[in-house]
Protein backbone atom coordinates (compact mmCIF):
# COMPACT_ATOMS: atom_id res chain seq x y z
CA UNK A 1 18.62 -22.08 26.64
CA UNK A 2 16.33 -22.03 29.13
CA UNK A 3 12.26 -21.97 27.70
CA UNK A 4 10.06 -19.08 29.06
CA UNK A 5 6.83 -19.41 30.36
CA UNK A 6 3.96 -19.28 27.51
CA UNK A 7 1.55 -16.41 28.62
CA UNK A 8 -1.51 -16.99 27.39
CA UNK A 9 -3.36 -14.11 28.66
CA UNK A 10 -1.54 -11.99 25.85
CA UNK A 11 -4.62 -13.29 23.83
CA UNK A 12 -7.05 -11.67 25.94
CA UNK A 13 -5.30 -8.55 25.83
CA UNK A 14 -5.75 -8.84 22.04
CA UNK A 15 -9.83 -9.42 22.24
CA UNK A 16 -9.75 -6.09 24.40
CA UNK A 17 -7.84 -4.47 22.02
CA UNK A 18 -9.58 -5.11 19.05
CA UNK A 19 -13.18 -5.00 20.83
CA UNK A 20 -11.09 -1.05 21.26
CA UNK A 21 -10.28 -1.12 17.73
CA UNK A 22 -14.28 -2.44 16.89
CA UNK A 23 -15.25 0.73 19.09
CA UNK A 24 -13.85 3.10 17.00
CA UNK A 25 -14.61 1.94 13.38
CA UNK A 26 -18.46 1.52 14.79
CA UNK A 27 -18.73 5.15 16.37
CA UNK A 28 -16.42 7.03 13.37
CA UNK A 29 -19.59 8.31 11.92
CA UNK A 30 -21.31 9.43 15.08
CA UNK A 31 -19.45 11.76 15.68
CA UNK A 32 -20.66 13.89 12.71
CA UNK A 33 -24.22 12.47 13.08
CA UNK A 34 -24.78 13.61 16.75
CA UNK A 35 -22.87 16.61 16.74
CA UNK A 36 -25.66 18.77 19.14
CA UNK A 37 -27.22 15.95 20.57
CA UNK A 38 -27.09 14.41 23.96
CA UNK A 39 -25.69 11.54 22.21
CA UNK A 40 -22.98 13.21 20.84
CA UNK A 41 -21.07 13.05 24.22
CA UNK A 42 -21.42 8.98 25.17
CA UNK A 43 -20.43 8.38 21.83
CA UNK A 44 -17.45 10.93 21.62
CA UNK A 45 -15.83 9.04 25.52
CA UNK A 46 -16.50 5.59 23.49
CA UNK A 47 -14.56 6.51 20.32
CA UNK A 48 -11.83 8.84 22.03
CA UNK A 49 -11.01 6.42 24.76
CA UNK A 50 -10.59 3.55 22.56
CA UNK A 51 -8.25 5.10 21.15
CA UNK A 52 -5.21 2.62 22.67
CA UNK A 53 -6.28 0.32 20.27
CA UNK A 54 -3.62 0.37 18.28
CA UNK A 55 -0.78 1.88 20.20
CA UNK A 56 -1.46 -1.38 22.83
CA UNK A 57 -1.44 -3.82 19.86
CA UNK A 58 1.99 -2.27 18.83
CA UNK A 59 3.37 -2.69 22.85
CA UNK A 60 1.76 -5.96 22.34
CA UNK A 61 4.11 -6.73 19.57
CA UNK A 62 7.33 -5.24 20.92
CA UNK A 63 6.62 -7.48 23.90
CA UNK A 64 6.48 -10.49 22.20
CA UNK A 65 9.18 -9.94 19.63
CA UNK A 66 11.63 -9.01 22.34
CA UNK A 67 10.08 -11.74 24.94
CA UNK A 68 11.19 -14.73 22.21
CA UNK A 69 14.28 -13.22 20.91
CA UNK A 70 16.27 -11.37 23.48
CA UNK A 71 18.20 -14.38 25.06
CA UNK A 72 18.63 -15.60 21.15
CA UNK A 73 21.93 -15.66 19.04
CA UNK A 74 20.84 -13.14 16.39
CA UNK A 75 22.32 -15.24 13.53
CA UNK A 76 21.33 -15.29 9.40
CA UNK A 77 18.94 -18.72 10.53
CA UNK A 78 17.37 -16.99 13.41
CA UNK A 79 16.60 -13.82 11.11
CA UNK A 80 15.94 -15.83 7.79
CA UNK A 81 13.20 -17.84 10.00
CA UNK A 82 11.98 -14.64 11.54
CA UNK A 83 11.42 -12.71 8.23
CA UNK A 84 9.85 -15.42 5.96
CA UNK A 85 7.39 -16.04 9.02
CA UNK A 86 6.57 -12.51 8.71
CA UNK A 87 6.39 -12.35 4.51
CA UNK A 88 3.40 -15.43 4.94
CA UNK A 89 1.73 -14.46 8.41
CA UNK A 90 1.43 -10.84 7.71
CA UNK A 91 2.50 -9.49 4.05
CA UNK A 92 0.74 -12.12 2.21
CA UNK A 93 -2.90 -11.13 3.93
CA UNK A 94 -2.35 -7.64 3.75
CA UNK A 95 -1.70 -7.91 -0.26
CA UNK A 96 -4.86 -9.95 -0.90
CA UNK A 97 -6.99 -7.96 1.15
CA UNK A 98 -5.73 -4.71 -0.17
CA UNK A 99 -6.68 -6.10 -3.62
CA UNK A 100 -10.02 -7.08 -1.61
CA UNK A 101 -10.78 -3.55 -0.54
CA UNK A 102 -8.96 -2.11 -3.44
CA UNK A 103 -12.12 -3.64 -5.44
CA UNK A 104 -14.89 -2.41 -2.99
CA UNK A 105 -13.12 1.09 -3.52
CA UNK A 106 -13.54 0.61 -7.67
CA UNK A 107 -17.33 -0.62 -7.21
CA UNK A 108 -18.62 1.75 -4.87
CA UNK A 109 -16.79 4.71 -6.99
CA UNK A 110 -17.87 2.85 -10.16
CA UNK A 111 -13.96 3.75 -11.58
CA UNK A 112 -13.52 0.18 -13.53
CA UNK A 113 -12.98 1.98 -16.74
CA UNK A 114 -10.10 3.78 -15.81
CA UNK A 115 -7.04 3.18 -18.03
CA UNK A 116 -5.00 -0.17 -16.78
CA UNK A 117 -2.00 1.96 -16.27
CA UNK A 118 -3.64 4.49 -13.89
CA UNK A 119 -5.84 1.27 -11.78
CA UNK A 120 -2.21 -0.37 -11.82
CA UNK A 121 -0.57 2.87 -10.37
CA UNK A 122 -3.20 3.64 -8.10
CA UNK A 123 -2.84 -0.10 -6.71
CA UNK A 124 0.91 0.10 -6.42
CA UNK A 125 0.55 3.66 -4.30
CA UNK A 126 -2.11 1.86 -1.72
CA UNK A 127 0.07 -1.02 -1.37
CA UNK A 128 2.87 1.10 -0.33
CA UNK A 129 1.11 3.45 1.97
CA UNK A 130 -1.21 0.83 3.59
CA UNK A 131 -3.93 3.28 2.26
CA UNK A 132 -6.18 0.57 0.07
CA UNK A 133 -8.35 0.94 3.50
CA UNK A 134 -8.37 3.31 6.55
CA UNK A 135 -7.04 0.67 8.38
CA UNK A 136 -4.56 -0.94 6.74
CA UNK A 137 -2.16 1.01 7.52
CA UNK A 138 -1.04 -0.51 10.59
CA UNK A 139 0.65 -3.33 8.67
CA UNK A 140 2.97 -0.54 7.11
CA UNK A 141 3.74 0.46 10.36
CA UNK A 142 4.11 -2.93 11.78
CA UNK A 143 6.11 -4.08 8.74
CA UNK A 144 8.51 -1.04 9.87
CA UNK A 145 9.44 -2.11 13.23
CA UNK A 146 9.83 -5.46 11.63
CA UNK A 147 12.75 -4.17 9.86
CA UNK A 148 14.01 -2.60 12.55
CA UNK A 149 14.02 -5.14 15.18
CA UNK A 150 16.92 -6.64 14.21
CA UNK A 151 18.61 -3.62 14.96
CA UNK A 152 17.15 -2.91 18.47
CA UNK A 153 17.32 -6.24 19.55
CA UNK A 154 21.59 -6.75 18.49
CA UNK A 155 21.50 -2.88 20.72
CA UNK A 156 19.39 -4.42 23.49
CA UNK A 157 21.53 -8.01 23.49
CA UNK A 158 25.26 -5.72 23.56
CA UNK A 159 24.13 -3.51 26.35
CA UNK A 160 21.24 -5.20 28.27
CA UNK A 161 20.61 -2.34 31.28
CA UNK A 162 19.45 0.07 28.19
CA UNK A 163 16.70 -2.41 27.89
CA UNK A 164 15.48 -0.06 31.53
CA UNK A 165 15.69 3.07 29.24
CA UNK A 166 14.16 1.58 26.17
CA UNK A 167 10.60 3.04 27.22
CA UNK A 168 12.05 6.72 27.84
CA UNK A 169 14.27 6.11 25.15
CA UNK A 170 11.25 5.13 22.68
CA UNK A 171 9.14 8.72 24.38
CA UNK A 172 11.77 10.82 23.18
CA UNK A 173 12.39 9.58 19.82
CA UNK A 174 8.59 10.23 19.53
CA UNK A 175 8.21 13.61 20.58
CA UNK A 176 11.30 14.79 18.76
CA UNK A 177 9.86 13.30 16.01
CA UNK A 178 6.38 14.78 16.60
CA UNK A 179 7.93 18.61 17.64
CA UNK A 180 10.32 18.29 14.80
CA UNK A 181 7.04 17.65 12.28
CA UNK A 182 4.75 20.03 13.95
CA UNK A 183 7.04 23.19 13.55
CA UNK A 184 8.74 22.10 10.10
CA UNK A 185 5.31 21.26 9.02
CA UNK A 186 4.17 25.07 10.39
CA UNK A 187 6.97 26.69 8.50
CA UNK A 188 6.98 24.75 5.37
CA UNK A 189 9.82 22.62 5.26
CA UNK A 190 8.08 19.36 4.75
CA UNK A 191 4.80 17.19 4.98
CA UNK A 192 4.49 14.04 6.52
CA UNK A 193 1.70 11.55 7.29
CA UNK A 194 3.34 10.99 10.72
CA UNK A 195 0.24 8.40 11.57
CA UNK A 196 1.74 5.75 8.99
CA UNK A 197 5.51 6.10 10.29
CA UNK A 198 7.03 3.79 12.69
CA UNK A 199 8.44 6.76 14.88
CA UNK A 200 5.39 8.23 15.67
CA UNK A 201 4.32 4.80 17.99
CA UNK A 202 8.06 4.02 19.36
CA UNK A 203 7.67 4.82 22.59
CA UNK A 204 4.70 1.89 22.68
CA UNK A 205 6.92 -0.48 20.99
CA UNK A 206 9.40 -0.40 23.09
CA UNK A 207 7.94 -0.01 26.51
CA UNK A 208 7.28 -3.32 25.18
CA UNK A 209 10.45 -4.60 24.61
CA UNK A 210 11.56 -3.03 27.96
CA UNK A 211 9.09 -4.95 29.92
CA UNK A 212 9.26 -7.69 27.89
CA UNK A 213 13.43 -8.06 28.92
CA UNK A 214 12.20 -7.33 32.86
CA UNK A 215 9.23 -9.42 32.33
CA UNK A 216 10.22 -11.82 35.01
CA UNK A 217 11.03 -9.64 37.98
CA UNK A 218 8.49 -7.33 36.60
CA UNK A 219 5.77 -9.99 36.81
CA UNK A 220 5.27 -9.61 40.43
CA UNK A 221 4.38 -5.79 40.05
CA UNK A 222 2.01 -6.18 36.64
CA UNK A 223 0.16 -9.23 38.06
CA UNK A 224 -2.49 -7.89 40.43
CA UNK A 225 -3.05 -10.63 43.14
CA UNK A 226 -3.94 -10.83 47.05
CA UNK A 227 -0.14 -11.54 47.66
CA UNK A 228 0.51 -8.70 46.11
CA UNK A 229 -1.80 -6.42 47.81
CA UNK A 230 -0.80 -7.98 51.42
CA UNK A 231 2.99 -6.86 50.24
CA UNK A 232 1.49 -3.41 49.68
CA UNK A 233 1.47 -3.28 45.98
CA UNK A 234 -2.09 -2.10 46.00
CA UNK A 235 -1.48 1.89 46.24
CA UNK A 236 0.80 1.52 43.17
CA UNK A 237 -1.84 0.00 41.09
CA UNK A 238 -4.70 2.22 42.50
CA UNK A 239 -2.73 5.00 41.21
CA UNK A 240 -1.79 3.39 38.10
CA UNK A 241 -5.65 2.70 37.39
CA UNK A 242 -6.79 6.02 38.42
CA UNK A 243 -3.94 8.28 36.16
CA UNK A 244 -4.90 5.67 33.68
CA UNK A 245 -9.17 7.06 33.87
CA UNK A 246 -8.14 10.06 34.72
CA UNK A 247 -6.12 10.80 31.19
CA UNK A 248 -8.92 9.11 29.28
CA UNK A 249 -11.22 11.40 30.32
CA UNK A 250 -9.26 14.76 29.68
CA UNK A 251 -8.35 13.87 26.43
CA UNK A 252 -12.01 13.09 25.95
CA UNK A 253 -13.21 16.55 27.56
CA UNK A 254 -10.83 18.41 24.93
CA UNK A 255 -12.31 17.01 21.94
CA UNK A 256 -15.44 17.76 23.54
CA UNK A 257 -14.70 21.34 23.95
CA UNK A 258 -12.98 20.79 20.65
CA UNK A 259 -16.11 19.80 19.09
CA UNK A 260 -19.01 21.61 20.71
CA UNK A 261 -17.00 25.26 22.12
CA UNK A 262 -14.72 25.00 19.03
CA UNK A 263 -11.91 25.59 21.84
CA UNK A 264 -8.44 25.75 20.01
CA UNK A 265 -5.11 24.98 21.76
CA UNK A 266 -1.87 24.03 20.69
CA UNK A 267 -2.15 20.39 19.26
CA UNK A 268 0.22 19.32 21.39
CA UNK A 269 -2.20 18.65 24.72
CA UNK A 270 -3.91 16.24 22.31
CA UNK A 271 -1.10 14.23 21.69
CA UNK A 272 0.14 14.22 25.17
CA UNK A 273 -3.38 13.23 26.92
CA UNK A 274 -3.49 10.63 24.00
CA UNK A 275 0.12 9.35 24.25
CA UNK A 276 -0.19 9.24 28.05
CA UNK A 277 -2.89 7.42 28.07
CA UNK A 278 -2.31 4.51 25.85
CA UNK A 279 1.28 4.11 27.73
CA UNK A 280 -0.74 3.74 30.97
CA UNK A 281 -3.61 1.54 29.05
CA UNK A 282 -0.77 -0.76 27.68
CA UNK A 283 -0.22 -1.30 31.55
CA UNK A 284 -3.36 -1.39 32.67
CA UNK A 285 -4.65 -3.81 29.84
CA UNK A 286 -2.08 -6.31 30.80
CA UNK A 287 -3.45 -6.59 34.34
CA UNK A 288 -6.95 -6.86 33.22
CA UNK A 289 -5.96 -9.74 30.85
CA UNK A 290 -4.41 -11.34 34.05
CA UNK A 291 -7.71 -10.72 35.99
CA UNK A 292 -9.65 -12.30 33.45
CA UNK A 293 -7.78 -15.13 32.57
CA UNK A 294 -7.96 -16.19 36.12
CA UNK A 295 -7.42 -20.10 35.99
CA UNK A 296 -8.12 -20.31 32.26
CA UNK A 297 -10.98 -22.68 32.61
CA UNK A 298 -14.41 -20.05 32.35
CA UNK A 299 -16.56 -19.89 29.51
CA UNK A 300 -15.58 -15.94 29.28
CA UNK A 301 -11.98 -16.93 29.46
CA UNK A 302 -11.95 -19.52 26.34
CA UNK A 303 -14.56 -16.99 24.18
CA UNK A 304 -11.79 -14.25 24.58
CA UNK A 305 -9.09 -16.42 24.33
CA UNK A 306 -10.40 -17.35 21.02
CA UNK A 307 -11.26 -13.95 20.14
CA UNK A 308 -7.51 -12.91 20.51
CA UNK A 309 -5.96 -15.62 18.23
CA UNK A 310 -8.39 -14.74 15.61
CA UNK A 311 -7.89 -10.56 16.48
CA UNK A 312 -6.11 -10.68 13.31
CA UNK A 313 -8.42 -11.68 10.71
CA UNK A 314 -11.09 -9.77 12.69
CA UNK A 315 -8.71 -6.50 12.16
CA UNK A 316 -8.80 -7.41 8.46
CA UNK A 317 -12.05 -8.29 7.82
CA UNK A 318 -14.43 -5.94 10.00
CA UNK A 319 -14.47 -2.53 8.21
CA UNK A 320 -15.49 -4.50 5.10
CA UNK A 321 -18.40 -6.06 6.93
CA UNK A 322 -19.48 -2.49 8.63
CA UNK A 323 -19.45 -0.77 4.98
CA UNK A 324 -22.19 -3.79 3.77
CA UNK A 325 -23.97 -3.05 7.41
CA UNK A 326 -23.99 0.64 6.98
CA UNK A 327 -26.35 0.21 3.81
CA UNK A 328 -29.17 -1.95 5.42
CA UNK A 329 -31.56 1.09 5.55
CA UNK A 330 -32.27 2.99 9.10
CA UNK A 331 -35.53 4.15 10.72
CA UNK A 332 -36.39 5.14 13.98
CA UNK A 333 -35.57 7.98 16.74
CA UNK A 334 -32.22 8.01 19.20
CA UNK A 335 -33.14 4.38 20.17
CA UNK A 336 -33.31 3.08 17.23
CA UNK A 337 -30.21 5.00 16.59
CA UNK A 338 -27.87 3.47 19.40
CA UNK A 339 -29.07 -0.13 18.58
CA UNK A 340 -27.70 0.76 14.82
CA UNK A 341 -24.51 1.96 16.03
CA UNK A 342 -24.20 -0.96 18.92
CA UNK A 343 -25.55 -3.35 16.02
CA UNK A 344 -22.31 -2.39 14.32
CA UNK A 345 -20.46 -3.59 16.80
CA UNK A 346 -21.56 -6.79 17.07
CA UNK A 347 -21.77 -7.86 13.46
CA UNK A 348 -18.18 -6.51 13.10
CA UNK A 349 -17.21 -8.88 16.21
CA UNK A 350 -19.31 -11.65 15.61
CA UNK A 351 -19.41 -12.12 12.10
CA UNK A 352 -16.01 -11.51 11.32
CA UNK A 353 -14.84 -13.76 14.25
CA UNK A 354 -17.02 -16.65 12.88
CA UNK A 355 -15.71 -16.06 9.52
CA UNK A 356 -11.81 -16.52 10.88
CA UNK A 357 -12.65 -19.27 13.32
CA UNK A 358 -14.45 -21.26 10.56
CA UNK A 359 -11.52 -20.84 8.16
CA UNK A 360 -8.68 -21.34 10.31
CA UNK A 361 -10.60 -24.51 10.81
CA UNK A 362 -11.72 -25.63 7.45
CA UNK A 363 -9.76 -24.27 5.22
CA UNK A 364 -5.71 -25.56 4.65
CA UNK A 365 -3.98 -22.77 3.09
CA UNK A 366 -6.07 -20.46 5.83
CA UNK A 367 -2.43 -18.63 6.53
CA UNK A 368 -3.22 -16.85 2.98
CA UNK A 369 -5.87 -15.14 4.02
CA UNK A 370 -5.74 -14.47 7.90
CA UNK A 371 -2.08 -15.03 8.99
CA UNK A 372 -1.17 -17.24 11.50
CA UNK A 373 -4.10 -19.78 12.85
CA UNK A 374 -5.22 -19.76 16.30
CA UNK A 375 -2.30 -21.24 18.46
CA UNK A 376 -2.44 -24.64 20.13
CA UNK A 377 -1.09 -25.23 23.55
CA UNK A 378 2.88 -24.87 23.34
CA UNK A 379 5.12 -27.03 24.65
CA UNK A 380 7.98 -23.80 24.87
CA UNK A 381 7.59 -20.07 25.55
CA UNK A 382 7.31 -19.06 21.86
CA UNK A 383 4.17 -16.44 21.78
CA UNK A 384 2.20 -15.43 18.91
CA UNK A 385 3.80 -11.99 17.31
């Protein structure tokens, strides 16, 4: 079998993504805190249009699942090797820091006396519902399409052309799912946490594994480069670019009016503005991390290089260094105020992203903790999942 390029840019798409991700978890309080102010507006556009984050992480990993295995026989070894990968790399840091936030949850509510069976219970329920931490459940839903792959990919290796529909294919399983749950939710029929579930983010996943299958005639339209633009691909990404700003900023503007004109419309423009534009971010993203890798020899191009092999650990560890930063005490007008928030930020980056680098270095078993280590150059096209 022929071996695929390695695309190392897919790193920097992860540092943008989880500066995206960073974004969020540093502004979720603002919103409440600035409510009136001329603050509240800057830091509403930061927190609402980061809000790809994790619908381009999930592209990012129907890309690369479907980029290694598509052209491979999907046999017990392939799937054995696939699965225990994922049980060390993924499950195995998820359980220890669920038990890690699990205890920050106990101390802060000061609940270690409860009986053993009812702390056991409790453990077992955040565990299963990714819920130890607000942001842990993105492993549940990553752990999801895991078991489905297997699945997609023996559809996508019988019939190869439906790879072309898997992206429309992926929409509509959505929003049937999401209509479906709105309007049985409405009536009473059921209740689902549709952000933890696997269907909600399908049409990200496998846009994907659609381009991911494509990827090599594809290339010459998602790489932005003067060759390009002399062949008259430049109108196409303008417009990409602009639609791309251009849904940001609505869905911003209706939480605004949300927030400040307590304007109420069906639910259903939100999640269209949001699901349009983290399809068309997934897109846009990708060229940027092209742009930026350039020839892969800047300072800027090795610190976010670095960033995105570690994006991981960074995921896992930031919200626990934000809860310690959030009790340093504040003083001081809007200023002072923005510096807190943009203070945040950086400790959650830069902290956590020392604290990854330095273990992945240092420490042997670091797979137990963080996953995967930082990749060294590959010889084959194998990419990072």
């Amino acid at each position: 079998m022929r071996q695929k390029e390695r695309i190392p840019q897919l790193d920097i798409f992860r540092a943008i993504s989880i500066f995206a991700v960073l974004a969020i978890h540093a502004t979720s309080r603002t919103l409440a805190e600035t409510l009136g102010t001329n603050m509240f507006h800057p830091f509403l556009f930061i927190n609402k249009f980061s809000q790809f984050a994790v619908p381009s992480f999930i592209f990012l990993s129907g890309f690369v699942l479907f980029y290694n295995y598509i052209d491979r026989p999907l046999g017990g070894k392939t799937l054995g090797k696939f699965y225990s990968r994922r049980l060390l790399y993924i499950i195995v840091p998820y359980v220890v820091f669920s038990l890690l936030y699990f205890a920050l949850k106990m101390n802060a509510g000061n609940t270690w006396g409860l009986p053993p069976g009812e702390m056991a219970s409790k453990l077992w329920k955040y565990l299963w519902t990714g819920t130890a931490y607000t942001h842990l459940y993105y492993i549940i839903i990553i752990i999801q399409f895991y078991v489905l792959f297997p699945l997609i990919l023996w559809c996508l290796q019988k019939v190869r052309h439906l790879a072309a529909w898997a992206p429309l294919i992926g929409l509509l399983l959505q929003w049937g799912f999401v209509l479906l749950n709105k309007y049985m939710t409405n009536h009473g029929y059921w209740q689902l946490s549709k952000g933890s579930l696997a269907i909600t983010y399908f049409s990200y996943f496998l846009l994907g594994a659609g381009i991911a299958v494509y990827y090599s005639s594809l290339k010459k339209w998602l790489v932005p480069s003067r060759e390009g633009w002399r062949a008259g691909k430049g109108p196409v990404w303008i417009t990409l670019w602009l639609l791309w700003i251009v849904a940001g900023v609505v869905h911003v503007e209706l939480w605004f009016n949300n927030y400040t004109k307590k304007t109420v419309i069906n639910s259903l423009w939100y999640e269209g503005f949001s699901n349009l534009h983290a399809l068309l971010s997934c897109v846009v993203l990708l060229q940027i991390s092209f742009l930026l890798y350039g020839a892969g020899r800047s300072l800027l191009t090795r610190l976010l290089v670095s960033v995105g092999a570690c994006s991981f650990g960074i995921y896992l560890l930031h919200p626990m260094l934000l809860y310690f930063y959030r009790k340093l005490p504040f003083h001081g007008g809007s200023l002072a105020y923005i510096a807190a928030i943009a203070g945040g930020w950086l400790v959650a980056l830069l902290v956590s992203w020392l604290a990854v680098a330095l273990v992945f270095r240092y420490v042997p078993a670091s797979w137990i903790i963080f996953g995967s280590g930082a990749p060294k150059k590959a010889k084959t096209g194998s990419q990072s999942a």
